[in-house]
Protein backbone atom coordinates (compact mmCIF):
# COMPACT_ATOMS: atom_id res chain seq x y z
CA UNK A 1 -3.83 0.34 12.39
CA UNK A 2 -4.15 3.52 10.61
CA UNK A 3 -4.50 4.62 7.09
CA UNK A 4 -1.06 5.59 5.59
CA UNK A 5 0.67 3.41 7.68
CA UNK A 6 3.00 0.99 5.97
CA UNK A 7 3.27 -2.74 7.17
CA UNK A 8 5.41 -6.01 5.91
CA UNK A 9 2.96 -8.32 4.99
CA UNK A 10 3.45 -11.25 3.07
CA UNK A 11 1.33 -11.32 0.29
CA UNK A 12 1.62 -15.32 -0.62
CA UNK A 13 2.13 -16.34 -4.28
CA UNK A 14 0.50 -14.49 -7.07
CA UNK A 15 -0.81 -15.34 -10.34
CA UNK A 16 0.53 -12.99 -13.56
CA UNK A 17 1.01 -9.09 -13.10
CA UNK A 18 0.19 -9.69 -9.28
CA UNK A 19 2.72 -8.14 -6.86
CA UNK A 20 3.58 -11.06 -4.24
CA UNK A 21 5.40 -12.38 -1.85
CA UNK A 22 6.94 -10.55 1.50
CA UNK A 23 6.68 -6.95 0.75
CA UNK A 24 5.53 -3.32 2.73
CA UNK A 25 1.84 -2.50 1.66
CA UNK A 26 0.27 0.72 2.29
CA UNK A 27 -3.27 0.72 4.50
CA UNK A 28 -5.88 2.43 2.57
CA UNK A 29 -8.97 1.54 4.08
CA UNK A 30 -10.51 4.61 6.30
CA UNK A 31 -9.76 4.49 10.13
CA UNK A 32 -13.37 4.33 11.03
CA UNK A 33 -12.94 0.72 9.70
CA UNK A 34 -9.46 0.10 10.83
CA UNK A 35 -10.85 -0.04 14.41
CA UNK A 36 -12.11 -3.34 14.26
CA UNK A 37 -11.55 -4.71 10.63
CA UNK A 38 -12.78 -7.39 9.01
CA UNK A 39 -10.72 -7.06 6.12
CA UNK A 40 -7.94 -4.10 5.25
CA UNK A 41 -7.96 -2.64 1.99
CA UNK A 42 -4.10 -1.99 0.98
CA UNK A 43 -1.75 -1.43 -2.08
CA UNK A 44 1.16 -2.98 -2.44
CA UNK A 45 4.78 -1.25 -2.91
CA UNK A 46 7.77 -2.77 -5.37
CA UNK A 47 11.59 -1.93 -5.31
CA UNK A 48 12.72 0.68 -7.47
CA UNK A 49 14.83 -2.00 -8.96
CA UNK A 50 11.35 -3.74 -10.40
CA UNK A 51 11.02 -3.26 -14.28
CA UNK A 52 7.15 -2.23 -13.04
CA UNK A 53 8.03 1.01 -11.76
CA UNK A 54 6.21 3.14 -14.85
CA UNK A 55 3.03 1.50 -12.77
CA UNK A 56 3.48 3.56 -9.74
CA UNK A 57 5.27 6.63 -8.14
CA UNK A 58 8.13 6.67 -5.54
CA UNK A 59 7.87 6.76 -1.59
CA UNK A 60 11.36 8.05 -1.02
CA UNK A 61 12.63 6.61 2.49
CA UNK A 62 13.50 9.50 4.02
CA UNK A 63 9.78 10.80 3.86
CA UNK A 64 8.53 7.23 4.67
CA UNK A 65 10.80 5.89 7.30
CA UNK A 66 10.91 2.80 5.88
CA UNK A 67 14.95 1.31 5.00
CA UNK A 68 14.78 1.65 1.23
CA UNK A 69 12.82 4.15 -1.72
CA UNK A 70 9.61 2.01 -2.38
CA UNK A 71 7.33 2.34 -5.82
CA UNK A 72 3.89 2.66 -4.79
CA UNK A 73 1.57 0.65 -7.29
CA UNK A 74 -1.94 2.34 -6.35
CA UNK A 75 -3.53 0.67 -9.21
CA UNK A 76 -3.43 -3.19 -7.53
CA UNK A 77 -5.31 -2.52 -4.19
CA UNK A 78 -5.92 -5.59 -2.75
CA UNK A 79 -8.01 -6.47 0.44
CA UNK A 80 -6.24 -8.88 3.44
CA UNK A 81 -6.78 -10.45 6.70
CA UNK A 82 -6.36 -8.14 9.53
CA UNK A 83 -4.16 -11.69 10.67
CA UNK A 84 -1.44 -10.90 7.92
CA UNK A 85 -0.57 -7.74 9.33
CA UNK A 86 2.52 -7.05 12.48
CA UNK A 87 1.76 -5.35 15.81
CA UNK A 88 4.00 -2.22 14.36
CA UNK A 89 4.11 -0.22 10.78
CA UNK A 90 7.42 -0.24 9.50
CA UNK A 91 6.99 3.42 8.30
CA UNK A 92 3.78 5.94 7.13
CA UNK A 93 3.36 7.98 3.66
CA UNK A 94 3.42 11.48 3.79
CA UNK A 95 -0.38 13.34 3.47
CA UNK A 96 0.27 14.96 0.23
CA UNK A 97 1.33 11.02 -1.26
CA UNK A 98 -1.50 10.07 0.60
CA UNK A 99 -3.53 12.20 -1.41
CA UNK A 100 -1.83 11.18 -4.57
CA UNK A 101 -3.08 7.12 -3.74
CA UNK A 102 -6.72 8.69 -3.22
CA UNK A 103 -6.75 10.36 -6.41
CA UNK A 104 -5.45 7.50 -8.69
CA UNK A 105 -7.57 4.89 -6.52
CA UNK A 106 -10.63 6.88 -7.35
CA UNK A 107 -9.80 7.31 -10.86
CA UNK A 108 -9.33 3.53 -10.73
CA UNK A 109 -12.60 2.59 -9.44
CA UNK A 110 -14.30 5.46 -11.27
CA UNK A 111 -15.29 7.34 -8.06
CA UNK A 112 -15.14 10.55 -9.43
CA UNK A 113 -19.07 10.74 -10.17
């Protein structure tokens, strides 16, 4: 597993604003930990379709590999189970969107210091 890399996990059933349910998420935690993880820090993606799409930006399939245009929602990151997660990726963001998740995670978490 490798940050950037996009799985179909199922998220289980969420409470509220929570994205849920079986959807791709997008690995965030660093490889160093990805070796052997404990737990794997991702964000979650929605359709374009979703009415939450102002929350995130779009991961257009053909620079993604994945089937369809996901919305990435950087601001939910979430940590799961390395047990939740396939043997494959279903696709892998682009560095320069990679970069874009960094920069709104760390404006998230106020990291900037």
């Amino acid at each position: 597993m490798k940050r950037g890399e996009i799985y179909l996990v199922d998220l289980g059933v969420g409470a509220g604003r929570e994205v849920s349910g079986l959807r791709p998420v997008v690995v965030v935690s660093n490889d160093v930990s990805n070796v052997h993880p404990v737990l794997v820090i991702v964000v979650p993606t929605i359709e374009v379709s979703d009415v939450r799409i102002a929350l995130g930006f779009l991961l257009p399939s053909a620079e993604s590999g994945c089937a369809t245009d996901l919305v990435v929602i950087s601001r939910h990151p979430r940590a799961l189970d390395p047990g939740r997660f396939p043997s494959a990726p279903c696709g892998v963001v682009p560095p320069d969107l990679l970069d874009k998740i960094s920069s709104i995670l760390k404006g998230e978490l106020d990291l900037w210091r």
